[in-house]
Protein backbone atom coordinates (compact mmCIF):
# COMPACT_ATOMS: atom_id res chain seq x y z
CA UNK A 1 96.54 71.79 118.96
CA UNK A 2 95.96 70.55 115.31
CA UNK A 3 92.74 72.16 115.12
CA UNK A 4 94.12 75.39 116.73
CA UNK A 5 96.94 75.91 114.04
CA UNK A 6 94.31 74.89 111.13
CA UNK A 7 92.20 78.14 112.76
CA UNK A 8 95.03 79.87 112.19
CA UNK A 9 96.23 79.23 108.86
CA UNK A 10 92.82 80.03 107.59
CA UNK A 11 92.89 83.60 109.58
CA UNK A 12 95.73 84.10 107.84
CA UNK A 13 94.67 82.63 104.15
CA UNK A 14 91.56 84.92 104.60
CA UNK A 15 93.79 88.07 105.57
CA UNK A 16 96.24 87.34 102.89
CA UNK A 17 93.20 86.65 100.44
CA UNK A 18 91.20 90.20 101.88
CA UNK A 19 94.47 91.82 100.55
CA UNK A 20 94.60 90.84 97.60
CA UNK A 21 90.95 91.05 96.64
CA UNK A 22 90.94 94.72 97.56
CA UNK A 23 93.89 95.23 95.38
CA UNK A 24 92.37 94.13 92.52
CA UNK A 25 89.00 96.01 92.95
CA UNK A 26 91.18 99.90 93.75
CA UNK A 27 93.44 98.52 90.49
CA UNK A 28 90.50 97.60 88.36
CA UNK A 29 87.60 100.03 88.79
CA UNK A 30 89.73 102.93 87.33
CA UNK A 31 89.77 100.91 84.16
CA UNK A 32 86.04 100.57 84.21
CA UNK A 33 84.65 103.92 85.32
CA UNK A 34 87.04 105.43 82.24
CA UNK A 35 84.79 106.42 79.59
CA UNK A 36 82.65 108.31 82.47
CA UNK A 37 86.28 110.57 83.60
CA UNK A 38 86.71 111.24 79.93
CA UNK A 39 83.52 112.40 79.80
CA UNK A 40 83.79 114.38 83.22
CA UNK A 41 86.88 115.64 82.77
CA UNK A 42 87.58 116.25 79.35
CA UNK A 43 90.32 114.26 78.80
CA UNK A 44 92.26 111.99 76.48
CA UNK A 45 94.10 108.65 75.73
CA UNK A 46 97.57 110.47 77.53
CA UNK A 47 95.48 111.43 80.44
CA UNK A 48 93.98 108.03 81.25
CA UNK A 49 96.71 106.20 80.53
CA UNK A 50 98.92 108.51 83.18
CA UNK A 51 96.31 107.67 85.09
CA UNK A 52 96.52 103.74 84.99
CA UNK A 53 100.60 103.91 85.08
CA UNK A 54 100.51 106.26 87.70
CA UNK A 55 98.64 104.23 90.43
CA UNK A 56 100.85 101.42 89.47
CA UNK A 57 104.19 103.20 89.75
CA UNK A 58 103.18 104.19 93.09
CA UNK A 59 103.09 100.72 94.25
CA UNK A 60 106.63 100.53 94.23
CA UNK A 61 107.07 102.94 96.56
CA UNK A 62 104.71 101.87 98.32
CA UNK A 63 106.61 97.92 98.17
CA UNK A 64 109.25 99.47 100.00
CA UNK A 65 107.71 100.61 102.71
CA UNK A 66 105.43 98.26 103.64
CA UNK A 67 107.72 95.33 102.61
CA UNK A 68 110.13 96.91 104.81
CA UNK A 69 107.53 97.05 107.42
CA UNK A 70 106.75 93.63 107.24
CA UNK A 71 110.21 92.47 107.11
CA UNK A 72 110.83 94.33 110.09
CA UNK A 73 107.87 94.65 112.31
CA UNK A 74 105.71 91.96 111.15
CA UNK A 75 103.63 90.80 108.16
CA UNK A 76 100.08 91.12 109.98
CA UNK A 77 100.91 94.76 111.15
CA UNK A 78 102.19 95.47 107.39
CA UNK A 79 99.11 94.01 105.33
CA UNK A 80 96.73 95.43 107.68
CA UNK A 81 97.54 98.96 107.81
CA UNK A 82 98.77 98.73 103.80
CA UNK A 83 94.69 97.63 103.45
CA UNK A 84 93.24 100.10 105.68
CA UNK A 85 95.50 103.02 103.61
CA UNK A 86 94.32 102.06 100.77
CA UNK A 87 91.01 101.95 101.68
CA UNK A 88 90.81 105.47 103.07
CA UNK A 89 92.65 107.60 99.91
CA UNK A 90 90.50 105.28 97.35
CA UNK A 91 87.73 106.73 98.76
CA UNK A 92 88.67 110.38 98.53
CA UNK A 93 88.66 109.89 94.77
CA UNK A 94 85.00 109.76 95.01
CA UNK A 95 85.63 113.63 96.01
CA UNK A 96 87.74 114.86 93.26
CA UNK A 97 86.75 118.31 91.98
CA UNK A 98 89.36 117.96 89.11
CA UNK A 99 91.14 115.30 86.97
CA UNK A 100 94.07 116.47 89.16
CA UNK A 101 93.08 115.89 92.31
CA UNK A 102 91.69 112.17 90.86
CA UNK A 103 95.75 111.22 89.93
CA UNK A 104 97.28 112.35 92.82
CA UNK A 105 94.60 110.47 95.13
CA UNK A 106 95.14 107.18 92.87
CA UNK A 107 98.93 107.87 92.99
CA UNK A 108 98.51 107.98 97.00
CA UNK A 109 96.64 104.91 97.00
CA UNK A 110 98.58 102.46 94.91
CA UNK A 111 100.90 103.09 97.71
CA UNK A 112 98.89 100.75 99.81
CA UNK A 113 99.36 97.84 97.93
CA UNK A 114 100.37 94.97 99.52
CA UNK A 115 100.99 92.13 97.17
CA UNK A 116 104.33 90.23 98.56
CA UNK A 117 103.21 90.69 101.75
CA UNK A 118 100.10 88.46 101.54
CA UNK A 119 102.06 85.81 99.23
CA UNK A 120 105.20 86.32 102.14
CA UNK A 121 101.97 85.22 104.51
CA UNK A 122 101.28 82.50 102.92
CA UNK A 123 104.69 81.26 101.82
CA UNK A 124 105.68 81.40 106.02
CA UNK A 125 102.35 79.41 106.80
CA UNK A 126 102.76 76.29 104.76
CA UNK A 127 106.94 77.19 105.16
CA UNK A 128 107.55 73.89 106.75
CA UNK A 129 104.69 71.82 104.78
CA UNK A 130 105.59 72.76 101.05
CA UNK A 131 103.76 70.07 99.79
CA UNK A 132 100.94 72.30 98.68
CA UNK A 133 102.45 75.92 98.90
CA UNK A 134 101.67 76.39 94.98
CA UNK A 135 98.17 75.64 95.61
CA UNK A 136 97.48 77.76 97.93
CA UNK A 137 99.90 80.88 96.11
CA UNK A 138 97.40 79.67 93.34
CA UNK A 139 94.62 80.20 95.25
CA UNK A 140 95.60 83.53 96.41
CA UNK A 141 96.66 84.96 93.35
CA UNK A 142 93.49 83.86 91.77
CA UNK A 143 91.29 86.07 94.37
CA UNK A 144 92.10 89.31 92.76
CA UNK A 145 89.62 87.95 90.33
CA UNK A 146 86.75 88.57 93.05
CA UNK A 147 88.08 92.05 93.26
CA UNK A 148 87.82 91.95 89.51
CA UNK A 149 84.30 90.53 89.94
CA UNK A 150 83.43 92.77 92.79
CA UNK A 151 84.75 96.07 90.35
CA UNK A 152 82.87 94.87 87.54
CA UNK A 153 79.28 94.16 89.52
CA UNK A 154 79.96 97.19 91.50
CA UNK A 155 80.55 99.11 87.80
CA UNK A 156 77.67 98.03 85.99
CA UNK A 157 74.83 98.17 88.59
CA UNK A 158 76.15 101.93 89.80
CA UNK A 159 77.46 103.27 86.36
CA UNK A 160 73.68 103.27 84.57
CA UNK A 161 72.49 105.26 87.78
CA UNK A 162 71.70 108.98 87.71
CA UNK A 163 73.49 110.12 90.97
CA UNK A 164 74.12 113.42 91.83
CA UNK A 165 77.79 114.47 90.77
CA UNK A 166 78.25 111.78 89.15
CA UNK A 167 78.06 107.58 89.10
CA UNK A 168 81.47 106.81 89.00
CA UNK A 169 81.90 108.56 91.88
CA UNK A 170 80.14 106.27 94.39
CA UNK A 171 82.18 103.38 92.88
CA UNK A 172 85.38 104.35 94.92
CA UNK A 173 83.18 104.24 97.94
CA UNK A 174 82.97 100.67 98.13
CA UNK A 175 86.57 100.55 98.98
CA UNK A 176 85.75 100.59 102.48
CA UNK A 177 84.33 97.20 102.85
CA UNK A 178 87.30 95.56 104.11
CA UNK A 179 87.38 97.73 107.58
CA UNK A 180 85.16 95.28 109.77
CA UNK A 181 87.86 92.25 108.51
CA UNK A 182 90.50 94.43 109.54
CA UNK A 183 89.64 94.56 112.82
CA UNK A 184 88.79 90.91 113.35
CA UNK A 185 92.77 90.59 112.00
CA UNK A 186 93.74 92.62 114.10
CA UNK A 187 91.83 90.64 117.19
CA UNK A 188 92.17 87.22 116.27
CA UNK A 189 95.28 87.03 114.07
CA UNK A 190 98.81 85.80 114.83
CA UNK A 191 101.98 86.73 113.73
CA UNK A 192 103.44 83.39 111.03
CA UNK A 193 105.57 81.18 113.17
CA UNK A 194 108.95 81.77 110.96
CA UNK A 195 108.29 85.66 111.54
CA UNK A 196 108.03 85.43 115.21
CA UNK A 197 111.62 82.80 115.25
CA UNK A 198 113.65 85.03 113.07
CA UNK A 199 112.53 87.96 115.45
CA UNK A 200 113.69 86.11 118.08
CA UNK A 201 116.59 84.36 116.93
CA UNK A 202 117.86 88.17 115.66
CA UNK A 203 117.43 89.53 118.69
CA UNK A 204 119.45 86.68 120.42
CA UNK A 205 122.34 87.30 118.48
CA UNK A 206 122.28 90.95 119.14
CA UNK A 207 121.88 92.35 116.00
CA UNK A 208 119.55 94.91 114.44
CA UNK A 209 117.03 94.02 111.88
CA UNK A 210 118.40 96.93 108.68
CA UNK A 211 115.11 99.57 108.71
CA UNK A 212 115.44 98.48 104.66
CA UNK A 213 115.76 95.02 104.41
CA UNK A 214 115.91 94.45 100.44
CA UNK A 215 119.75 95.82 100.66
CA UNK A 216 120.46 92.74 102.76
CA UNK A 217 119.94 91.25 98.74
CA UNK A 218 123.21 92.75 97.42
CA UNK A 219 125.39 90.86 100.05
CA UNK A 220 125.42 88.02 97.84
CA UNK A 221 125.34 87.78 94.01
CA UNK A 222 123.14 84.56 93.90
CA UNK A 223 120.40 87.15 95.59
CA UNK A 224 121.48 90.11 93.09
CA UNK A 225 120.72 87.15 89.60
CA UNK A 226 117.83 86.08 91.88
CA UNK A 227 116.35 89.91 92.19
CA UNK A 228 117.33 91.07 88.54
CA UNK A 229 115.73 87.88 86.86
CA UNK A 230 113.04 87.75 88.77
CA UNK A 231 112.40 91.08 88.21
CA UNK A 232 112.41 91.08 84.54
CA UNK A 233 110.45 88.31 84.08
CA UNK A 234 107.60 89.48 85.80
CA UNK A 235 107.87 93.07 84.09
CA UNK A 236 107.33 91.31 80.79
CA UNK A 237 104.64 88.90 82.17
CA UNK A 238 102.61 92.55 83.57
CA UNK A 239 103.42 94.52 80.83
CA UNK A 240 101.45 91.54 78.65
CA UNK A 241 98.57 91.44 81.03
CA UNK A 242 98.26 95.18 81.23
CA UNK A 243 98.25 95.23 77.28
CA UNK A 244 95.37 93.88 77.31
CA UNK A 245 93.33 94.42 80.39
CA UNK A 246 93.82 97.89 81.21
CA UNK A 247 92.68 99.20 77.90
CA UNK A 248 89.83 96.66 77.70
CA UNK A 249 86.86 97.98 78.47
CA UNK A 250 87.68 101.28 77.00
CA UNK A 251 88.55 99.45 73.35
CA UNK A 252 85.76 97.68 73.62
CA UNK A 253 83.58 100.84 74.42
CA UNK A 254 85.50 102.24 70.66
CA UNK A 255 84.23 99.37 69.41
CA UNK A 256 80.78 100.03 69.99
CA UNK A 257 79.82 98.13 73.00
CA UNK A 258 80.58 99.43 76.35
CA UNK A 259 78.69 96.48 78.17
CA UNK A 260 80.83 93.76 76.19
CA UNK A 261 83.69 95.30 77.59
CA UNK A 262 82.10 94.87 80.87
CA UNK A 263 81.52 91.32 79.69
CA UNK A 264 85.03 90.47 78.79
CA UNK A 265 86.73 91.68 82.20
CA UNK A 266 84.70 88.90 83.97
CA UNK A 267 84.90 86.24 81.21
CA UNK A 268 89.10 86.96 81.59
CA UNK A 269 88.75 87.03 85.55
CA UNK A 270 86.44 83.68 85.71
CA UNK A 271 88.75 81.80 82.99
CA UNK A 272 92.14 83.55 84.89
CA UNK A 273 90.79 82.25 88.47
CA UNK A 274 90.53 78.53 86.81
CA UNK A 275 93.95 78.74 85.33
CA UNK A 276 95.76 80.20 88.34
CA UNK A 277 94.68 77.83 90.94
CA UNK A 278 95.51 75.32 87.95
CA UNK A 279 99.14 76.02 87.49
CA UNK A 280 99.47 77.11 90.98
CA UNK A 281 98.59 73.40 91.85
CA UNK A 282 100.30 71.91 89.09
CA UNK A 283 103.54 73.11 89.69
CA UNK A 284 103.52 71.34 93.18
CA UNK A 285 104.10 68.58 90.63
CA UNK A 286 105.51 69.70 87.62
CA UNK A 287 107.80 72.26 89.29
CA UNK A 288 107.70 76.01 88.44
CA UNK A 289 109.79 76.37 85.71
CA UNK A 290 107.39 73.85 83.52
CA UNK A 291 104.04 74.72 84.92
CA UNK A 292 105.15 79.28 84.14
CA UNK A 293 106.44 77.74 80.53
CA UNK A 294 102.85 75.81 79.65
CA UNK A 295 101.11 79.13 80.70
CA UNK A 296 102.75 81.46 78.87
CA UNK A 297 102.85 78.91 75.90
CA UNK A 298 99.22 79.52 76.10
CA UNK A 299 99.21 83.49 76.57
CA UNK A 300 101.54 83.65 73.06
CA UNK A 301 98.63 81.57 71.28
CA UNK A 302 96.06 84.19 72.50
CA UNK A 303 98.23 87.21 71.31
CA UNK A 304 98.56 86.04 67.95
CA UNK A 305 94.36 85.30 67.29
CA UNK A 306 93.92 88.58 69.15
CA UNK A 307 96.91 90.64 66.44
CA UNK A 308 95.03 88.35 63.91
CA UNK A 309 91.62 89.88 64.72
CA UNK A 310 92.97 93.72 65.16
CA UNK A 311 93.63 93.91 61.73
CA UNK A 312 90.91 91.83 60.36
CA UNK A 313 88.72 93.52 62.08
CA UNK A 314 87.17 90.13 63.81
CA UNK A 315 85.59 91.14 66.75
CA UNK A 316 84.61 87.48 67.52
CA UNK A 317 88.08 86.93 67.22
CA UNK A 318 89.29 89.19 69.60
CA UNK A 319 86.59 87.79 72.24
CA UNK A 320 87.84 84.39 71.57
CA UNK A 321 91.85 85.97 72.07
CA UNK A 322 90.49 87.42 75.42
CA UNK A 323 88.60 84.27 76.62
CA UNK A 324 92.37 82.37 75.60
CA UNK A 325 94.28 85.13 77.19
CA UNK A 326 92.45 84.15 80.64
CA UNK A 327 93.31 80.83 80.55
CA UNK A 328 97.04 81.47 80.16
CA UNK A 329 97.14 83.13 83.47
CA UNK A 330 97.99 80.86 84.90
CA UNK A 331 102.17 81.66 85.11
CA UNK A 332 100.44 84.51 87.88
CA UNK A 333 99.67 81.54 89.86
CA UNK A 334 102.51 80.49 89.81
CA UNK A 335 105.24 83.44 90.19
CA UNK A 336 104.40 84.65 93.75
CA UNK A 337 105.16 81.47 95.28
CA UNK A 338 108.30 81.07 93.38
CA UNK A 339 109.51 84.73 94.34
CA UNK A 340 108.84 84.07 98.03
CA UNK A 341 110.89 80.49 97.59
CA UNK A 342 114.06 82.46 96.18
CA UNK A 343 114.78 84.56 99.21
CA UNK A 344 115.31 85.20 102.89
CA UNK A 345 113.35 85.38 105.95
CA UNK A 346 114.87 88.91 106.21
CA UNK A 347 114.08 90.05 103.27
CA UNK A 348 111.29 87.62 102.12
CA UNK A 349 108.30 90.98 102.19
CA UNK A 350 110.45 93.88 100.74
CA UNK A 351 111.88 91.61 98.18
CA UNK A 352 108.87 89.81 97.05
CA UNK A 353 106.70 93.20 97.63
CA UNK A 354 109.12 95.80 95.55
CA UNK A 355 109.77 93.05 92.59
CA UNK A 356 105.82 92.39 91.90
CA UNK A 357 105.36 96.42 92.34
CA UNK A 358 108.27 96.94 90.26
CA UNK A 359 106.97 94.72 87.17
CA UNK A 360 103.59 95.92 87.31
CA UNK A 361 104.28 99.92 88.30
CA UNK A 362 106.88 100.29 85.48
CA UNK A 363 105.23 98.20 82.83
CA UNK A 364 103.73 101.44 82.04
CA UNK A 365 101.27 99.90 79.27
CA UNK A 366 98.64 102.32 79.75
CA UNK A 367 100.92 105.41 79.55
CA UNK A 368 102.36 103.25 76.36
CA UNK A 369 99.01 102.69 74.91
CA UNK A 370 97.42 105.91 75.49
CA UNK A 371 100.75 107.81 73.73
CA UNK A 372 101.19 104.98 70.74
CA UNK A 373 97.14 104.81 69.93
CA UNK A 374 97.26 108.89 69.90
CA UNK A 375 100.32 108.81 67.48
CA UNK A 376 98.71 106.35 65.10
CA UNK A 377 95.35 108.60 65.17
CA UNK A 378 97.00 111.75 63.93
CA UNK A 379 99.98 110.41 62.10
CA UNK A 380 98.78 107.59 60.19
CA UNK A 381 94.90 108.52 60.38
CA UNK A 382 93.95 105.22 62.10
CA UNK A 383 90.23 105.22 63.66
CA UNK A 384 90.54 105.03 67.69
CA UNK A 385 89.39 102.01 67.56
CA UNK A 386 92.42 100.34 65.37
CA UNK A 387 94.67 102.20 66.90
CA UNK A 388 94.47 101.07 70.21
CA UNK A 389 93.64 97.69 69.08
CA UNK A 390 97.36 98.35 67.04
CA UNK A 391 99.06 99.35 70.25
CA UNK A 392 97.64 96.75 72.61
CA UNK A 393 98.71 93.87 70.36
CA UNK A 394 102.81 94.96 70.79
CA UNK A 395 102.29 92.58 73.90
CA UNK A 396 102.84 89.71 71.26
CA UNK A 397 106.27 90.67 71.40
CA UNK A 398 107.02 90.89 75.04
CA UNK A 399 105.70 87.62 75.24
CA UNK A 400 108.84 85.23 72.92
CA UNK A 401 111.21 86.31 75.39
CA UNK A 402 108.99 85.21 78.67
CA UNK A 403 109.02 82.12 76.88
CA UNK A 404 112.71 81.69 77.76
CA UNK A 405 113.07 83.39 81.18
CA UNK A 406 111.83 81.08 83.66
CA UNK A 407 114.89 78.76 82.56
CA UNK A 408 117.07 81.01 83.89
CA UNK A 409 115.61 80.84 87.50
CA UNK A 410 116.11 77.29 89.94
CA UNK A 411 113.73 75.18 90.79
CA UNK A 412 112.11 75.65 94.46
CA UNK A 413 109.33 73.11 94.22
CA UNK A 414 109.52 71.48 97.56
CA UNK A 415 111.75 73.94 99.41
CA UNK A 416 110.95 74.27 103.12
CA UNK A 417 111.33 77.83 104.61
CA UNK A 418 113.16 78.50 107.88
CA UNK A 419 113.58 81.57 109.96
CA UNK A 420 117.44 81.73 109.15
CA UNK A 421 118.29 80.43 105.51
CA UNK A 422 121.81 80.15 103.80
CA UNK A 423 121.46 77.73 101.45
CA UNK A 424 122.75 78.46 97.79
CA UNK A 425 119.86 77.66 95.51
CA UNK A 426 122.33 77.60 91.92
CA UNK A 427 123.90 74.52 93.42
């Protein structure tokens, strides 16, 4: 029986883990193949950084509906078809006749997104046995670097090609390789036991699951401070990340080497993955509050070398802020665990789903970026380079206020999930 219900927490790590690493490589290889759309398309700064917002704002419409679907159906049902969506409009991009078509096909596929869900998974699988639920959130969290890795190998062996139409194109082909795990899911995975006793306990009493579950939130106004908080704080701790990361490889490209900027997204991912599963572990000890403080602590060090080397035009500096800036990731490790720890069974998916999609689809840094950097260029006559360097440094400011956030939030090291919860965390 114990070996049985190891089998199946793995399945389920592995599904939750498959979910997250194609996330990351759909999120990421936009930001890598840019230089070659500008160059395809004609565009601009405003143009690519619709582009990155766009596909992010998506995601929280996409939250809703398959956080609802997973709060209401199931979670396995919910990340698989969310990954198998996903994987199908990425790889119409590879078609796009226009920079047009390219948007509205990224737009379509942020939908699929399916962040809470896989932390929800995971959450509901060590539910009872909390001992080392930040652990494995850390571990989770910390494989969107392999999508990162997987975007960045898949970039720079098919980039220096000489396809027909195009490179970048065949990049958004590889989005298919999760399909053959998505059928073995499908086959061999179970639904998490708390899923399957709320279900059932639901049904018992009669009652109807709501067809949106995040309203059951505004019931009680511990869950409303829970959901606006929450929220907030991990808008800030995006619209930091995306600061720097989206823009990356393209400032680095205006700096004069496009392969450094290559370079730097995997340094950041392989220094991130260390820190996440880090903090995520760490805070089985330290709690959350303390473990999301240190990390951040660390973040607002790396923002002020990187605003340092902007304008002193260091650009050892700025590697060194980037290399810092991946080691202070490690509040990401720590965040999805915490968000599934604040709510309900019932609304555990939606809430945890719409929240991460709602920090990271309206942090709108590249729109931001793109408009501030073209501003600076023709106002103040600032070289491309400075001014996006200029504009991607405002995260330093975001980042005083995270520092005081996470205090406003209570502790949930420890707390053990059931099917039907009522407890009052603020007590």
């Amino acid at each position: 029986m114990e070996s049985k219900e190891s089998s199946s927490k793995v399945l389920v790590f592995a599904a939750a883990c498959v979910g997250w690493i194609h996330d990351a490589f759909n999120l990421t290889i936009i930001s890598l193949i840019a230089p070659k759309i500008v160059e395809e398309f004609g565009v601009g700064n405003f143009e690519i950084g619709l582009l990155f917002s766009g596909q992010f704002i998506a995601t929280f419409i996409g939250a809703l509906v398959f956080g609802s679907l997973a709060d209401r159906i199931g979670r396995k049902p919910a990340l698989i078809f969310s990954v198998l969506w996903d994987s199908i409009i990425t790889t119409l991009s590879a078609f796009s006749p226009n920079f047009w078509f390219l948007f509205f096909t990224r737009i379509f596929s942020g939908m699929g997104v399916s962040w809470g869900v896989g932390y929800t998974l995971i959450a509901e699988v060590w539910g009872k046995k909390p001992k080392r639920r930040g652990l494995a959130g850390g571990v989770l969290h910390s494989t969107f670097v392999v999508g990162f890795v997987i975007s960045t190998v898949v970039a720079s062996v098919i980039l220096p090609l000489s396809l027909p139409y195009g490179s970048w194109r065949y990049c958004f082909l590889f989005s298919l390789f999760p399909i053959p795990l998505l059928i073995l899911f499908q086959i061999k995975m179970r639904e998490t036991e708390i899923m399957v006793e709320y279900k059932k306990t639901v049904e018992e009493q009669g009652r109807q699951i709501r067809k949106v579950p995040i309203l059951n939130v505004f019931k009680k106004k511990e869950q409303i401070y829970f959901l606006v908080v929450s929220a907030i704080m991990l808008w800030m701790s995006q619209l930091i990340y995306h600061h720097l990361v989206d823009f990356g490889p393209y400032y680095f490209t205006l700096l004069g080497s496009e392969a450094l900027g290559r370079l730097m997204v995997l340094l950041v991912g392989m220094c991130g993955t260390i820190s996440i599963i880090s903090f995520g572990a760490l805070s089985d000890y330290i709690g959350r509050k303390l473990a999301f403080f240190i990390a951040t602590i660390i973040q607002f060090v790396s923002l002020s070398v990187f605003i340092y080397s902007v304008y002193t035009d260091s650009l050892q500096g700025i590697i060194i802020a980037y290399i810092l800036f991946g080691l202070g990731q490690g509040n990401a490790g720590v965040q999805g665990v915490w968000l599934t720890e604040l709510f309900s069974t019932s609304e555990r998916a939606s809430t945890a789903s719409t929240i991460y999609s709602f920090a990271r689809g309206f942090a709108l840094s590249g729109l931001f970026i793109g408009i501030y950097s073209d501003f600076l260029i023709l106002s103040a006559g600032f070289s491309p380079a400075f001014a996006v360097g200029v504009a991607m440094s405002t995260a330093f400011y975001v980042c005083i206020p995270l520092l005081v956030l996470p205090w406003f939030l209570p502790e949930t090291k420890g707390k053990e999930l059931k099917s039907i919860e009522e407890e009052n965390l603020l007590k």
